[in-house]
Protein backbone atom coordinates (compact mmCIF):
# COMPACT_ATOMS: atom_id res chain seq x y z
CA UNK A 1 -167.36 50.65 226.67
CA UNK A 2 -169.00 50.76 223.13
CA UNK A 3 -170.95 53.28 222.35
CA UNK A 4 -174.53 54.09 221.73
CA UNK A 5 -176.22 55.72 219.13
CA UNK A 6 -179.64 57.02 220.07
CA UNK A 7 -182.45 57.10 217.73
CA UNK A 8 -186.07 58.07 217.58
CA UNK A 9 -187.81 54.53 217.06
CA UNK A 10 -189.69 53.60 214.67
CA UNK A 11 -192.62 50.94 213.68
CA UNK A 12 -189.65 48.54 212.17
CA UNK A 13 -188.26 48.83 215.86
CA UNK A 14 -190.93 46.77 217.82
CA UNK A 15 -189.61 43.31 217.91
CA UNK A 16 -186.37 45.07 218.98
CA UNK A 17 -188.06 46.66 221.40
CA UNK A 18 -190.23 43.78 222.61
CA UNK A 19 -186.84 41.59 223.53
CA UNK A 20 -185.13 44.36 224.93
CA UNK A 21 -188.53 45.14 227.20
CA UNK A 22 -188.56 41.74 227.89
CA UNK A 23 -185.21 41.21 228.74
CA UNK A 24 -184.47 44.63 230.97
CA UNK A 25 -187.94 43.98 232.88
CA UNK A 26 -186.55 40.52 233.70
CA UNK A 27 -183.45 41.25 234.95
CA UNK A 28 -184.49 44.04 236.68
CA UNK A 29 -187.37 42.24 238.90
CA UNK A 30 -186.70 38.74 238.64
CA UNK A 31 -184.99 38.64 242.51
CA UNK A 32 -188.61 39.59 243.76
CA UNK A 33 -191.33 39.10 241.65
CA UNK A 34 -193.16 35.83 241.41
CA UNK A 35 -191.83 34.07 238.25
CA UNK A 36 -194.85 32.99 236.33
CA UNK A 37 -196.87 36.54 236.91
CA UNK A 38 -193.51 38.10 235.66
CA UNK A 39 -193.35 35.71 232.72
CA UNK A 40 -197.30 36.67 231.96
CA UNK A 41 -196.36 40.42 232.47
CA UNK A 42 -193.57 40.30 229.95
CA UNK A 43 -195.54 38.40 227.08
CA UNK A 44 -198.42 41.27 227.56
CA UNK A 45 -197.05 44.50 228.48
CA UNK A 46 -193.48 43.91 226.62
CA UNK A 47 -194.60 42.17 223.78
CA UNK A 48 -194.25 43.57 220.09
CA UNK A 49 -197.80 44.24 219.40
CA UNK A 50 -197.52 46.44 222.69
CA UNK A 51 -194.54 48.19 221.34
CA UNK A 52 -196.18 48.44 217.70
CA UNK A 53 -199.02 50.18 219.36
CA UNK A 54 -197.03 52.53 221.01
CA UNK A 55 -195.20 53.15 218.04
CA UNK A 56 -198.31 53.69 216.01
CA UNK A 57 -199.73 56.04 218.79
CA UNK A 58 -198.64 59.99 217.93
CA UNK A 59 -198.91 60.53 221.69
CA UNK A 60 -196.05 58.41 222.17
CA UNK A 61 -192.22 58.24 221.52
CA UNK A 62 -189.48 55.98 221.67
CA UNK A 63 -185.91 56.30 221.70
CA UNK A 64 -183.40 53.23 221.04
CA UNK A 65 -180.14 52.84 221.83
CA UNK A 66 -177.60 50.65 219.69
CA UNK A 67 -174.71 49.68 219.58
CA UNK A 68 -172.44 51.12 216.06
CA UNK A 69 -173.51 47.08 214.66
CA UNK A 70 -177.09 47.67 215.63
CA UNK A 71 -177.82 45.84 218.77
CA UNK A 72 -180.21 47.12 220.85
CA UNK A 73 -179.02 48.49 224.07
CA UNK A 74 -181.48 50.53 225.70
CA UNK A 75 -184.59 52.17 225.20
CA UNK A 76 -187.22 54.81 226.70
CA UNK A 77 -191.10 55.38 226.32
CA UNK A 78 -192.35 58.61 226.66
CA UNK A 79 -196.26 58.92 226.56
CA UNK A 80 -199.20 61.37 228.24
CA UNK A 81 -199.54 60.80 232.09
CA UNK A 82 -201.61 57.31 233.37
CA UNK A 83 -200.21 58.01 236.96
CA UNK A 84 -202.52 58.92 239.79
CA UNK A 85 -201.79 62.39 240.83
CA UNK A 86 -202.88 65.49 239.59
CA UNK A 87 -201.51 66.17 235.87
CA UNK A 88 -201.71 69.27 233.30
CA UNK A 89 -201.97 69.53 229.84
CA UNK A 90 -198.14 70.43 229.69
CA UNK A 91 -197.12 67.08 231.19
CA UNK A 92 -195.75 64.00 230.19
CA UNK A 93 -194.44 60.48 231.51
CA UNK A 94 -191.48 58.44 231.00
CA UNK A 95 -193.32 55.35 230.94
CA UNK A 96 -190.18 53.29 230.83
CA UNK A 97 -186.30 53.71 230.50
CA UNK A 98 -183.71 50.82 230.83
CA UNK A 99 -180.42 49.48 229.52
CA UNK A 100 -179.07 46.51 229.79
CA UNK A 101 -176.61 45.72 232.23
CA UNK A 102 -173.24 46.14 230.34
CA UNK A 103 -174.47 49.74 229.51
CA UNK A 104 -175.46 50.95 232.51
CA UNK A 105 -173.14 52.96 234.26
CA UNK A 106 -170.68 55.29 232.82
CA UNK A 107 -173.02 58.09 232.02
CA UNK A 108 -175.71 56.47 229.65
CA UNK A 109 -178.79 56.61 231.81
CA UNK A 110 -177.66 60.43 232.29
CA UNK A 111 -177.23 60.73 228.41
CA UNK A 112 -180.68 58.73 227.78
CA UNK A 113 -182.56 60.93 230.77
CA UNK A 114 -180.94 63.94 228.93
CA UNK A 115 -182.44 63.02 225.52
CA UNK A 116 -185.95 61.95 226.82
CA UNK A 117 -185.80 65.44 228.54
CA UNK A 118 -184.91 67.22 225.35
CA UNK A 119 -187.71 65.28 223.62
CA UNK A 120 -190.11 66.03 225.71
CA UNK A 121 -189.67 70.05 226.09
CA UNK A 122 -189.85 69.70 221.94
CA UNK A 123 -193.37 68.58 222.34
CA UNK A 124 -194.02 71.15 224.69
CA UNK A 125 -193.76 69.73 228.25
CA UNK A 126 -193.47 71.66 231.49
CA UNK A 127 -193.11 68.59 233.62
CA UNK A 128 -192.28 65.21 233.31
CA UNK A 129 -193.37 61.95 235.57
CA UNK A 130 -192.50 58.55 235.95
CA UNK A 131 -192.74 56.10 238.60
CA UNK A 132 -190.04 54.22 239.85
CA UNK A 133 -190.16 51.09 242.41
CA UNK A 134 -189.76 51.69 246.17
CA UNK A 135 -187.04 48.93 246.17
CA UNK A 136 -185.15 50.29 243.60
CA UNK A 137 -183.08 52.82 245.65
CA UNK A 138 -180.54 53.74 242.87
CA UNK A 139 -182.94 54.66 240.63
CA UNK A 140 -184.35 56.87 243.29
CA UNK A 141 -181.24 58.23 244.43
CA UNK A 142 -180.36 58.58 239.85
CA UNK A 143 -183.81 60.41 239.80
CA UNK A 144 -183.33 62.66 242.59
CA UNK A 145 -179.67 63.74 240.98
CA UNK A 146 -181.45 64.81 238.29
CA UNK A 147 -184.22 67.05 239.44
CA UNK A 148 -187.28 65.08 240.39
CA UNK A 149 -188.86 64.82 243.31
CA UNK A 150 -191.33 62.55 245.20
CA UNK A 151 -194.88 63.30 244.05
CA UNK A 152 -197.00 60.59 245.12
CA UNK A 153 -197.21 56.80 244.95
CA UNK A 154 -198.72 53.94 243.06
CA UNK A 155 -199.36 49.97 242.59
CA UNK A 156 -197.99 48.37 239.84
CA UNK A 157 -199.26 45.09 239.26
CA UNK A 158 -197.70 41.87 238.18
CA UNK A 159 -199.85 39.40 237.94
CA UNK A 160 -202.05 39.29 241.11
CA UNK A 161 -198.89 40.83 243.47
CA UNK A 162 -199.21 44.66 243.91
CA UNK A 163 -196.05 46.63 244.17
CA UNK A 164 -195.36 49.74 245.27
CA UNK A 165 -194.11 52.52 243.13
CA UNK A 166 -192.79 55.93 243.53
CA UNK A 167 -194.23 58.42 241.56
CA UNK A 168 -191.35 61.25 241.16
CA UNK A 169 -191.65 64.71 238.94
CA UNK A 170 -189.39 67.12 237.48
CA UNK A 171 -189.78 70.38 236.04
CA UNK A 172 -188.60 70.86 232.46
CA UNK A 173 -188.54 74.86 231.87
């Protein structure tokens, strides 16, 4: 498998990380979430003034992934805590971590998981959430290897279709 190289983003890095938003949310949800609201979802919340935002915003950070020629591979979003439970001053979400298909596997997600971790005790986080969809079992069961635990739960909309989502936490210290 090739390799990935793991970077901290930066601004240059949003229309990278607007098609590889796009194209991970896509493939990820496309077997069960209606096709036009998923369409609308992706041009909004994936889109690369969304991305230059977040890269603009000190609260958040991105990592990339590429491959050694520079194509991006995966990605993660860490950012303060927009989940509804109870949160401290010393906690912090991953907002969003994928790779595409070809890299999952193998240990990258434990590698990526492992850097957003280390990234996130450097800016002085206790505890980190995310929220992961009831469906998606592996993730759960990926999660749940690596220290979190369920927390709570959420809706995540697309479109007008609520979905639920699992909102897991794992200590950091």
């Amino acid at each position: 498998m090739t390799p990935i190289l793991w970077r901290r983003a930066e601004a240059c890095d949003a229309a990278a990380l607007s098609l590889l938003g796009g194209a991970t949310f896509l493939a990820s949800f496309a077997h069960d979430h209606p096709g036009e609201a998923l369409i609308a979802h992706i041009r909004e919340a994936h889109g690369e003034a969304y991305y230059a935002a977040a890269l603009a915003d000190p609260d958040q950070t991105a990592l990339i992934g590429e491959t050694p020629l520079g194509a991006p591979v995966g990605y993660a979003l860490l950012t303060r805590p927009q989940l509804p439970v109870e949160t401290g001053p010393t906690d912090l979400e991953l907002k969003r971590i994928y790779l595409l298909s070809g890299w999952q596997g193998g240990g990258n997600g434990a590698a990526l998981l492992a850097l957003v971790m280390e990234e996130a005790r450097r800016r002085g986080a206790k505890r980190l959430l995310l929220a992961v969809y009831e469906a998606n079992e592996g993730a759960q069961r990926f999660y749940a290897r690596h220290g979190f635990d369920e927390v709570g739960e959420t809706v995540f909309m697309v479109g007008d279709a609520p979905f639920r989502d699992l909102i897991y936490a794992a200590p950091l210290d």
